[in-house]
PDB file of N, CA and C in Angstrom:
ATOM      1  N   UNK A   1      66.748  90.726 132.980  1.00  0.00           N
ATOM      2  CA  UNK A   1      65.391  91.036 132.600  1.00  0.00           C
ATOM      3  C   UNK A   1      65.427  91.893 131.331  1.00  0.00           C
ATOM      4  N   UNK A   2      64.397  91.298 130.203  1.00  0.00           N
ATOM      5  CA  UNK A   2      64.744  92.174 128.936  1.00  0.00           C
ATOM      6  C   UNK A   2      64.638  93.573 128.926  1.00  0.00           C
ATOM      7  N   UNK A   3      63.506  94.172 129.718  1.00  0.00           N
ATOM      8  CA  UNK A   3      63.252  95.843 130.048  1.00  0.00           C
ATOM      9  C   UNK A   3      64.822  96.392 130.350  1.00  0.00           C
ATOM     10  N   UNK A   4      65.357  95.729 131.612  1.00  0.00           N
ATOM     11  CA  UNK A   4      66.211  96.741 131.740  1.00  0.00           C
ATOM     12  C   UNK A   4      67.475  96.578 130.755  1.00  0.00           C
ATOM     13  N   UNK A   5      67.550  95.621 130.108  1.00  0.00           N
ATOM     14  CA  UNK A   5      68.405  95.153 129.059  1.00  0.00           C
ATOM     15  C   UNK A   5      68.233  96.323 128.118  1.00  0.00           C
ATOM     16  N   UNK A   6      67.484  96.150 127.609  1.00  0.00           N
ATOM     17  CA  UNK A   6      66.863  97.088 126.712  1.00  0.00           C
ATOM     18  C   UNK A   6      66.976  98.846 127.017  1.00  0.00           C
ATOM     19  N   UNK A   7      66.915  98.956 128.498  1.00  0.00           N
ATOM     20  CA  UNK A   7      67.417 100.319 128.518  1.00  0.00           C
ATOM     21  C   UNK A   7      68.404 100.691 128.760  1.00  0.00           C
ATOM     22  N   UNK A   8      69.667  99.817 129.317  1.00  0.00           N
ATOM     23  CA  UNK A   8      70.851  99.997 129.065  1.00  0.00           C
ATOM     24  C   UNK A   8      71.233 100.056 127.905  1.00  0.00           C
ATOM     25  N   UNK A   9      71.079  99.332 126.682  1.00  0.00           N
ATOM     26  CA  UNK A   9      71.206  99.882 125.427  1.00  0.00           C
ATOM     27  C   UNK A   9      71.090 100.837 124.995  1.00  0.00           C
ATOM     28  N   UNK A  10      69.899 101.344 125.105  1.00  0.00           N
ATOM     29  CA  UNK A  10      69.029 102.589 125.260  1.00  0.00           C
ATOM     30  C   UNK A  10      70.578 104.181 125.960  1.00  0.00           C
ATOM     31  N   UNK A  11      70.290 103.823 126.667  1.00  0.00           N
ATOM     32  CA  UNK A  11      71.087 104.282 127.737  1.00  0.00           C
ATOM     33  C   UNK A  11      72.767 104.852 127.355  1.00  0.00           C
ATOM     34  N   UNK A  12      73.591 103.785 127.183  1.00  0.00           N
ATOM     35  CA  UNK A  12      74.911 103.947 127.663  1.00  0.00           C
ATOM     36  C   UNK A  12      75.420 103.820 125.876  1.00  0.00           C
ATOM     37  N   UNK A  13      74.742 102.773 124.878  1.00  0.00           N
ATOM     38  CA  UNK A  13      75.352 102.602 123.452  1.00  0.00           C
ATOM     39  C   UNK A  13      75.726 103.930 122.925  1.00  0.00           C
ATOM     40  N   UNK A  14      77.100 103.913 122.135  1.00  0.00           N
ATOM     41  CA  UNK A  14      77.636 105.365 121.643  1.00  0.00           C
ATOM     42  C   UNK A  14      77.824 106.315 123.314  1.00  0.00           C
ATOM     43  N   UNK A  15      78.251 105.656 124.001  1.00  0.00           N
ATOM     44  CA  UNK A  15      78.729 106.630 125.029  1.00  0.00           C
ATOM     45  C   UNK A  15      80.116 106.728 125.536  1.00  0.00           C
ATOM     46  N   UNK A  16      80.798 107.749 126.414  1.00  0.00           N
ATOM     47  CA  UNK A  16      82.027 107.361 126.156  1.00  0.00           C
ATOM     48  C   UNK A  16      82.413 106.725 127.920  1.00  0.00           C
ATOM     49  N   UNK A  17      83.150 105.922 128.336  1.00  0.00           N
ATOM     50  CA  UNK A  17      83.968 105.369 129.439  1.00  0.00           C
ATOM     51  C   UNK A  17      85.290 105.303 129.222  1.00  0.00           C
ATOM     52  N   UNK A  18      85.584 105.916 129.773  1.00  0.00           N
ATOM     53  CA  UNK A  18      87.168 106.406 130.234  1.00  0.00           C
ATOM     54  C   UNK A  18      87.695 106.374 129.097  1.00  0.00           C
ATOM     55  N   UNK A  19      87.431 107.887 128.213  1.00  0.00           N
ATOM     56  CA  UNK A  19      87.771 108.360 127.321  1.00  0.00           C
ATOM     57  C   UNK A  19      87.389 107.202 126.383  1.00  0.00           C
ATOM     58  N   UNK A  20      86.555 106.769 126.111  1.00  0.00           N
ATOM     59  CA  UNK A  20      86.692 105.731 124.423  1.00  0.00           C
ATOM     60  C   UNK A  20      85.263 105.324 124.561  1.00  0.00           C
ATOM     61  N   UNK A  21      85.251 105.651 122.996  1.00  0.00           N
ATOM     62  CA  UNK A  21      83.021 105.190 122.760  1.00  0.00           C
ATOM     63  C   UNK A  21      83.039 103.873 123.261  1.00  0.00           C
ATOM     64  N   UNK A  22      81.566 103.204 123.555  1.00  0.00           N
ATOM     65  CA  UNK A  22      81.520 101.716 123.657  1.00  0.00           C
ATOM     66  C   UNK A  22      80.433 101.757 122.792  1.00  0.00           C
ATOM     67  N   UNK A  23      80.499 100.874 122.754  1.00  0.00           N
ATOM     68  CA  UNK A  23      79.019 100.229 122.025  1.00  0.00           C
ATOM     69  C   UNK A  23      78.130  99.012 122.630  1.00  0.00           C
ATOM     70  N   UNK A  24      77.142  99.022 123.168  1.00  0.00           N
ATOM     71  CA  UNK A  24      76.029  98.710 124.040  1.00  0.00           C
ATOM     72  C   UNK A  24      74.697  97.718 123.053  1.00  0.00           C
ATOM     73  N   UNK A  25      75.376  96.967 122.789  1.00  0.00           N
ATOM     74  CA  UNK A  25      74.074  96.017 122.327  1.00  0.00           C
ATOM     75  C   UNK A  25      73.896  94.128 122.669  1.00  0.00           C
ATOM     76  N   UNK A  26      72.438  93.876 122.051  1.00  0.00           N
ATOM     77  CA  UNK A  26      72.352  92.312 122.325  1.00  0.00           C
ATOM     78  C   UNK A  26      73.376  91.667 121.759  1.00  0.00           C
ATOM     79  N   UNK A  27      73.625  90.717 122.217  1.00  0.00           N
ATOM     80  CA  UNK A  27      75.247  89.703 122.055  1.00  0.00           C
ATOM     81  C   UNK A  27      74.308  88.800 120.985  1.00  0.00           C
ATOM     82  N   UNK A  28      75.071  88.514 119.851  1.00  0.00           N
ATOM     83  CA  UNK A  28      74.636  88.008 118.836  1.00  0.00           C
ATOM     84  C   UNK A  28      75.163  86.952 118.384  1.00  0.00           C
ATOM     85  N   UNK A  29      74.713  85.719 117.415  1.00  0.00           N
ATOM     86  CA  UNK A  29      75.860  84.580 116.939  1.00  0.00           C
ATOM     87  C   UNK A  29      76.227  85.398 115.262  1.00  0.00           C
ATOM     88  N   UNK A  30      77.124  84.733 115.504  1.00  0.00           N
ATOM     89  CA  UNK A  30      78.195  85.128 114.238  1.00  0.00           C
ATOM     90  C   UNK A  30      77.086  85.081 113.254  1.00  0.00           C
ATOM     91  N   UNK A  31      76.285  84.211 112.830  1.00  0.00           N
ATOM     92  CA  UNK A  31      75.529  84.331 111.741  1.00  0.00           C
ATOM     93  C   UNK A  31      74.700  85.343 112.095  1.00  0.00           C
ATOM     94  N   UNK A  32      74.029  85.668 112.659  1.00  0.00           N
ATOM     95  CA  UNK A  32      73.295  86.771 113.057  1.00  0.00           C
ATOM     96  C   UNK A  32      74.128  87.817 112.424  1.00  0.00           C
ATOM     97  N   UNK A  33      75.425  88.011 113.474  1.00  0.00           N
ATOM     98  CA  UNK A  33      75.630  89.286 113.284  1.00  0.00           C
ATOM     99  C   UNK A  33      76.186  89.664 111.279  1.00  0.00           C
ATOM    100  N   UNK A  34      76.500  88.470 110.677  1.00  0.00           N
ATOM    101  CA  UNK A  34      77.260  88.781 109.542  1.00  0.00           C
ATOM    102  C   UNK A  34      75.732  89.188 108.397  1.00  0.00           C
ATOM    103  N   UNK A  35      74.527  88.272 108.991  1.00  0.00           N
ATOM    104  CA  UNK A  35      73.017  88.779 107.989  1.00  0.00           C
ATOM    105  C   UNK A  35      73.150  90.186 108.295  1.00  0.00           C
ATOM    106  N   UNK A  36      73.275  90.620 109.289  1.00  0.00           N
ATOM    107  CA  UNK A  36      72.695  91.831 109.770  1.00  0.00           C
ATOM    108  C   UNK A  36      73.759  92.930 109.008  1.00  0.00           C
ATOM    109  N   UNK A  37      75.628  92.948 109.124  1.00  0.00           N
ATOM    110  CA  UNK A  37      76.351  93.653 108.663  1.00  0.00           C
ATOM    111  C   UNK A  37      75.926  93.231 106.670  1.00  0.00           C
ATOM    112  N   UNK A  38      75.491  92.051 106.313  1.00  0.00           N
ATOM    113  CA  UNK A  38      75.082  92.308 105.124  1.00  0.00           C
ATOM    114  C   UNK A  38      73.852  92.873 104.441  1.00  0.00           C
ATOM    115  N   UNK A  39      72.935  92.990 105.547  1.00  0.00           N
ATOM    116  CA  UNK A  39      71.871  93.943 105.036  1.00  0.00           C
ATOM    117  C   UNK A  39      72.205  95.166 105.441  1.00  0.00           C
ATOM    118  N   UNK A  40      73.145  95.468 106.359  1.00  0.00           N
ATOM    119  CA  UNK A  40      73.374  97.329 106.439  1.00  0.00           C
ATOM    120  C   UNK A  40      74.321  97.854 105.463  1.00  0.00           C
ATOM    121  N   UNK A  41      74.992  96.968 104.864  1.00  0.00           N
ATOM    122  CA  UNK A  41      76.094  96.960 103.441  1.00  0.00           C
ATOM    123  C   UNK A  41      74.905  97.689 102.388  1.00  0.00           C
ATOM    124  N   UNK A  42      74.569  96.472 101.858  1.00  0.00           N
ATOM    125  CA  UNK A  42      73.155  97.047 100.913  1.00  0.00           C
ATOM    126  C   UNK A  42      72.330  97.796 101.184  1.00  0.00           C
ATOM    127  N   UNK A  43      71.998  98.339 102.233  1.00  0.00           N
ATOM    128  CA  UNK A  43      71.208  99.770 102.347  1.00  0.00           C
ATOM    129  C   UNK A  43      71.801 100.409 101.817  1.00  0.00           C
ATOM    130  N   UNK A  44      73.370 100.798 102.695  1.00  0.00           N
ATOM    131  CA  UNK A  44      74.062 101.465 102.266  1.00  0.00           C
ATOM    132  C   UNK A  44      74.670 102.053 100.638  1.00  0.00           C
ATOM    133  N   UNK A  45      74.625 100.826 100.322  1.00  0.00           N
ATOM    134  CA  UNK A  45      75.073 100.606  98.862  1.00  0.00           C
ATOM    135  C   UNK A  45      73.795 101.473  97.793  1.00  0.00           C
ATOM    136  N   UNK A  46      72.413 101.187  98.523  1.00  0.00           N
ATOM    137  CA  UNK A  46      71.235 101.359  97.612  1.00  0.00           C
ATOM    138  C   UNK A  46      71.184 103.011  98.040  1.00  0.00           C
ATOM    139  N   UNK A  47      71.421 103.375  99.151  1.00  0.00           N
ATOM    140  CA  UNK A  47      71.195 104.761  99.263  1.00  0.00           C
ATOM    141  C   UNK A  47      72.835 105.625  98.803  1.00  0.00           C
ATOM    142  N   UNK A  48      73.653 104.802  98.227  1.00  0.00           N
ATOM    143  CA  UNK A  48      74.628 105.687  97.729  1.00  0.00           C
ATOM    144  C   UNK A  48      74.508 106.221  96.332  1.00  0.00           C
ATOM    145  N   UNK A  49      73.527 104.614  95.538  1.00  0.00           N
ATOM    146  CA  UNK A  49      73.086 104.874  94.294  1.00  0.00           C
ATOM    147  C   UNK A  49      72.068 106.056  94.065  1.00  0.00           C
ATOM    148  N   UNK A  50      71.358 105.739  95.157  1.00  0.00           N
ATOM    149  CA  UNK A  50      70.396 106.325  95.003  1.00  0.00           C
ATOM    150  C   UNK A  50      70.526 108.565  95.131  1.00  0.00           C
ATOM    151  N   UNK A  51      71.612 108.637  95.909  1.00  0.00           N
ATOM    152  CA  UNK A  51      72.634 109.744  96.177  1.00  0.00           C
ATOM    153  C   UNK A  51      73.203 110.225  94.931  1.00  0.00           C
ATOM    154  N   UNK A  52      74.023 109.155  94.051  1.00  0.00           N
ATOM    155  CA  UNK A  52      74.412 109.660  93.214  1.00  0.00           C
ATOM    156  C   UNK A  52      73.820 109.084  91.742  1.00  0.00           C
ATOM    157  N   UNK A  53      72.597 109.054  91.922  1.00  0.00           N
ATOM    158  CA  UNK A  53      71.587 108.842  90.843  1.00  0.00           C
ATOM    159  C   UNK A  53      71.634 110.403  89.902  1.00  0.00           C
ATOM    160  N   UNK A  54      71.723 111.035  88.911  1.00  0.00           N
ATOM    161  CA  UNK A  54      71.717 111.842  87.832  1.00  0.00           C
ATOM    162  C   UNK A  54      72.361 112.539  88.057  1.00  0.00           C
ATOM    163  N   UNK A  55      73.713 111.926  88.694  1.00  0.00           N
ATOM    164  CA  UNK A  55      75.097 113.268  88.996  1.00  0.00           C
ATOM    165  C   UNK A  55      75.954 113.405  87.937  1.00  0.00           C
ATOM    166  N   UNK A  56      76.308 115.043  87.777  1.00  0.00           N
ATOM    167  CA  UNK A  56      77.227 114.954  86.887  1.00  0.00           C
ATOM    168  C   UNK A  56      78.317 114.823  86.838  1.00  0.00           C
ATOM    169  N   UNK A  57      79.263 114.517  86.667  1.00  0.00           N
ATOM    170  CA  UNK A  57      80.646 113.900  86.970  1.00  0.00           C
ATOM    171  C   UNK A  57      81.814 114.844  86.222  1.00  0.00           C
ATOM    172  N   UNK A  58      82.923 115.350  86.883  1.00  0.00           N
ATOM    173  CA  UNK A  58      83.584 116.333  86.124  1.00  0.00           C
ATOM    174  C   UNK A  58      85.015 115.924  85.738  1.00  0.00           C
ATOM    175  N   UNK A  59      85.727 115.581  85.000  1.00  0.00           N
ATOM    176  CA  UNK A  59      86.812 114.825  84.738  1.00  0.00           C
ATOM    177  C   UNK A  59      87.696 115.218  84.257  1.00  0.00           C
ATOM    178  N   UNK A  60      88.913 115.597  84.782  1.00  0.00           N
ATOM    179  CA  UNK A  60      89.963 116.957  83.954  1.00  0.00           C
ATOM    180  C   UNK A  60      91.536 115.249  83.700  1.00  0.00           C
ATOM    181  N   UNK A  61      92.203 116.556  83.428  1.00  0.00           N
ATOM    182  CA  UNK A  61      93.894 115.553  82.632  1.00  0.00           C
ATOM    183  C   UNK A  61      93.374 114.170  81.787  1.00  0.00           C
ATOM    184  N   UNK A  62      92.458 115.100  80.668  1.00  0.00           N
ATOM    185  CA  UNK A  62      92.213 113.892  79.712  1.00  0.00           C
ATOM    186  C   UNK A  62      93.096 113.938  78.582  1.00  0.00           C
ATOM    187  N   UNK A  63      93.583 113.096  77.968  1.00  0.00           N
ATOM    188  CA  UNK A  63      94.483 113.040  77.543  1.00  0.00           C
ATOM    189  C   UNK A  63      94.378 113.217  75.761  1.00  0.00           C
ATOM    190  N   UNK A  64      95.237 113.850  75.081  1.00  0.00           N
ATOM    191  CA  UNK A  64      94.192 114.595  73.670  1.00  0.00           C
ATOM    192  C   UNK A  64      93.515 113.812  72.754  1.00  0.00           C
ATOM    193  N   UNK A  65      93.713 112.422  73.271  1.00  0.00           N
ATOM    194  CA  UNK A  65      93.536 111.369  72.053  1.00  0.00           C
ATOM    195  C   UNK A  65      92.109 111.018  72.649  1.00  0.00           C
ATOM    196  N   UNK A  66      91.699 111.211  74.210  1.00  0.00           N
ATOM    197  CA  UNK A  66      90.252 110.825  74.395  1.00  0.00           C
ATOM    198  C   UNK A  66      89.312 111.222  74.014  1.00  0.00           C
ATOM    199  N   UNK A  67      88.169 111.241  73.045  1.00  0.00           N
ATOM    200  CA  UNK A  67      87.168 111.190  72.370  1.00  0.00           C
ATOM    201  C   UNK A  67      85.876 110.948  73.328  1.00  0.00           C
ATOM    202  N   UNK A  68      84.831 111.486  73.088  1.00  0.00           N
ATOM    203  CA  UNK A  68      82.864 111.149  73.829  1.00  0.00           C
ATOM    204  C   UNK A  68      83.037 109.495  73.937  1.00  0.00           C
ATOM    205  N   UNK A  69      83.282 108.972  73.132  1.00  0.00           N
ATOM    206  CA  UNK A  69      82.914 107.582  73.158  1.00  0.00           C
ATOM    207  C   UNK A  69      84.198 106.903  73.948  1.00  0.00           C
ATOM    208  N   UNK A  70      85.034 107.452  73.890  1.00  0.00           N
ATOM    209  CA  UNK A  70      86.423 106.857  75.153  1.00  0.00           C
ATOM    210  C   UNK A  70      85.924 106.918  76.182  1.00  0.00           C
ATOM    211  N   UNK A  71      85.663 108.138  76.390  1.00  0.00           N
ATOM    212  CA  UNK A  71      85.393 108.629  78.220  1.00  0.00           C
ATOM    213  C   UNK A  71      84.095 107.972  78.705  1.00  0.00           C
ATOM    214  N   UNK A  72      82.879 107.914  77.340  1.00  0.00           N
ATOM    215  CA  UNK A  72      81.943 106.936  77.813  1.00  0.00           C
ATOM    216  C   UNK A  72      82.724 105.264  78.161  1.00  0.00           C
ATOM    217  N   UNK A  73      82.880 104.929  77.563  1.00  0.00           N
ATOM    218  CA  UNK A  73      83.832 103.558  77.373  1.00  0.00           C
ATOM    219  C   UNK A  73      84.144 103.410  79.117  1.00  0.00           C
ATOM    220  N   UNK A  74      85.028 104.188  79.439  1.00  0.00           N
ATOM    221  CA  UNK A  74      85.680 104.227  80.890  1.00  0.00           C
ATOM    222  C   UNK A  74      84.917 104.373  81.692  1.00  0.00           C
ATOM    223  N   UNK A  75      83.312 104.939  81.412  1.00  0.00           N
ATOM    224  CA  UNK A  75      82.773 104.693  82.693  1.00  0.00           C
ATOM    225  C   UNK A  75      81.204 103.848  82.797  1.00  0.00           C
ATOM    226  N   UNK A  76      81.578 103.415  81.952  1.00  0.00           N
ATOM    227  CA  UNK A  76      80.640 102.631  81.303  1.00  0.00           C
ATOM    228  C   UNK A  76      80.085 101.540  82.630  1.00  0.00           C
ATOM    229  N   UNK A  77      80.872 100.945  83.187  1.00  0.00           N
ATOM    230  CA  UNK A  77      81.036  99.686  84.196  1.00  0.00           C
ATOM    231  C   UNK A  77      80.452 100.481  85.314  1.00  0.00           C
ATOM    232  N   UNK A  78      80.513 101.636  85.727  1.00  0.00           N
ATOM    233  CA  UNK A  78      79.680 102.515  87.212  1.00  0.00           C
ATOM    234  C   UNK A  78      78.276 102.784  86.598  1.00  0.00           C
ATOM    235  N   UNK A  79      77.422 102.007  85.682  1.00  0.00           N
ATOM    236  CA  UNK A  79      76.302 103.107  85.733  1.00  0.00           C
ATOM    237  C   UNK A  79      75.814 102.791  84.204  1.00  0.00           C
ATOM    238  N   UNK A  80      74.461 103.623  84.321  1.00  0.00           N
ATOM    239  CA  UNK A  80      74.129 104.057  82.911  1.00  0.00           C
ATOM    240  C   UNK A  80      74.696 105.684  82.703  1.00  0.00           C
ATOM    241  N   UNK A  81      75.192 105.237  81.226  1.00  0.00           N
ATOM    242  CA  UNK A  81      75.920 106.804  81.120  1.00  0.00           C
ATOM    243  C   UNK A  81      74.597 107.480  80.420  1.00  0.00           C
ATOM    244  N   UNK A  82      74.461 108.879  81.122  1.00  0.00           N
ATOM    245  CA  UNK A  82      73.120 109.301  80.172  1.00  0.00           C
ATOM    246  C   UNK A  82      73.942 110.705  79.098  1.00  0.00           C
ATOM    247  N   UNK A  83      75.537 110.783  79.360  1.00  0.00           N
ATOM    248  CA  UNK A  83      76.035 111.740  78.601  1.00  0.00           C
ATOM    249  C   UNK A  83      77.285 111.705  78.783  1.00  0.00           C
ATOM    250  N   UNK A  84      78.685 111.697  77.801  1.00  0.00           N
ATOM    251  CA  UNK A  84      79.826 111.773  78.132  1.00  0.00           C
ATOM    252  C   UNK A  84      80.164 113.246  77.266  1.00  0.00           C
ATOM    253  N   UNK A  85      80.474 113.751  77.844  1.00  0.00           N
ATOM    254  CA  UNK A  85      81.248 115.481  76.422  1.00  0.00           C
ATOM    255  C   UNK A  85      82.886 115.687  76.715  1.00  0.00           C
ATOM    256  N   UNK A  86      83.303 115.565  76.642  1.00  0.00           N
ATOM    257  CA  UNK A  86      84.730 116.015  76.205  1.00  0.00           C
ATOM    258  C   UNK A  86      84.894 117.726  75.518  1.00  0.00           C
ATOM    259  N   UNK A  87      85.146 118.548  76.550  1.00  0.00           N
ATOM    260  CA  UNK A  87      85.319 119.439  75.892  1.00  0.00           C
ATOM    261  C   UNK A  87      86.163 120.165  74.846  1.00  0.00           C
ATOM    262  N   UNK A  88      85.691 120.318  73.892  1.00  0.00           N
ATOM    263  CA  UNK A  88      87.092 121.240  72.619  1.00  0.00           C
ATOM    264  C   UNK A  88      87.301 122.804  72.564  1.00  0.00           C
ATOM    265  N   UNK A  89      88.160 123.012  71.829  1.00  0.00           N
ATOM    266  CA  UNK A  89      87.786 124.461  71.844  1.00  0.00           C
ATOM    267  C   UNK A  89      87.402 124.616  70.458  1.00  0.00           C
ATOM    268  N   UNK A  90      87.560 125.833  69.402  1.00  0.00           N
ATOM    269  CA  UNK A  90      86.783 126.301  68.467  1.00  0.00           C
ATOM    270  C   UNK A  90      87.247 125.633  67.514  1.00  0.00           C
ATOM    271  N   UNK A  91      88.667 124.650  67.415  1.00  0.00           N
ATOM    272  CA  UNK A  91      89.303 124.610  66.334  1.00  0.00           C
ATOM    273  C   UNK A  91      88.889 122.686  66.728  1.00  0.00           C
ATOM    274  N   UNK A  92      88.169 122.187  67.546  1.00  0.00           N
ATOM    275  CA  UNK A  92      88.021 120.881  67.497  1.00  0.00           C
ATOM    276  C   UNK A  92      89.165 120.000  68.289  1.00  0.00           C
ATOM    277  N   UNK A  93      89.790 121.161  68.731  1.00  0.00           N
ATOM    278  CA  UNK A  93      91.013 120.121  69.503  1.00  0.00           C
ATOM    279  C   UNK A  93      90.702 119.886  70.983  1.00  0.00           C
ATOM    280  N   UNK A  94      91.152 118.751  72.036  1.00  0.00           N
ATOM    281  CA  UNK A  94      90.011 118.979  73.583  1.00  0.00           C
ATOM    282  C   UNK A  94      90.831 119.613  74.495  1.00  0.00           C
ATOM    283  N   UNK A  95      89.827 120.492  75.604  1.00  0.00           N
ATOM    284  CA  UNK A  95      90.414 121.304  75.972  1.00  0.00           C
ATOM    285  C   UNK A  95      91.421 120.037  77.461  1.00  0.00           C
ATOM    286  N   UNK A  96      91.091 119.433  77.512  1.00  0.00           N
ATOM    287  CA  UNK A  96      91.452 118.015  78.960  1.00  0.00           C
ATOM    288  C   UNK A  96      90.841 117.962  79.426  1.00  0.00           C
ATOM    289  N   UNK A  97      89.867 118.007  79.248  1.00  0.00           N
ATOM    290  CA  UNK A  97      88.965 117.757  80.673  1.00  0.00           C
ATOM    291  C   UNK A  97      86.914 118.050  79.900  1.00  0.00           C
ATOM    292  N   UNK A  98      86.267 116.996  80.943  1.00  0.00           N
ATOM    293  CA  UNK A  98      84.851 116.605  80.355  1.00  0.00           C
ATOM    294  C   UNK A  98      83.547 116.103  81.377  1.00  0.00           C
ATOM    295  N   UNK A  99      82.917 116.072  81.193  1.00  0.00           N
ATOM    296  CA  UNK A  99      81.711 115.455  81.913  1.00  0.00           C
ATOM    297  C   UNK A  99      81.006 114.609  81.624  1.00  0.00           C
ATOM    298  N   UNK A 100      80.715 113.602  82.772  1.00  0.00           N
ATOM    299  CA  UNK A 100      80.001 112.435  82.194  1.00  0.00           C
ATOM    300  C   UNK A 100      78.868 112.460  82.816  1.00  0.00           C
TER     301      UNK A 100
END
């Protein structure tokens, strides 16, 4: 009967039997279950962007020849870069390390 189906789920899912979680749900067909693990992928995915939407990124052992436009370059493929800096010190040389 679906009620009590439904509250055994309710009930026992994420619980533990003899020492080890189970997991307590409707029995699904493979296609079912693979739509379903691909729309909880992309949530996931959209709320990670969405997490690390205007983060600043801190990046040390850069190597002296990397330049703003290198380090943009490298991260170019994760994102819109809204800033790469490479830090120097007074004389223009970098100190290793930068933020993107």
């Amino acid at each position: 009967e679906p009620a009590a189906a439904m509250k055994a789920v309710e009930d026992l899912n994420d619980t533990e039997l003899e020492g080890g979680k189970i997991f307590v749900g409707r029995a699904q067909k493979k296609a079912e279950r693979l739509a379903q693990l691909r729309r909880s992928y992309e949530q996931k995915k959209m709320e990670m962007q969405a997490r690390y939407k205007g983060v600043n990124l801190y990046v040390k052992n850069l190597e002296e020849t990397i330049d703003d436009e290198k380090l943009r370059e490298a991260f170019k493929e994760y994102g819109t870069i809204t800033s790469a800096k490479v830090m120097c010190d007074d004389k223009g040389a970098s100190k290793g390390f930068g933020f993107v």
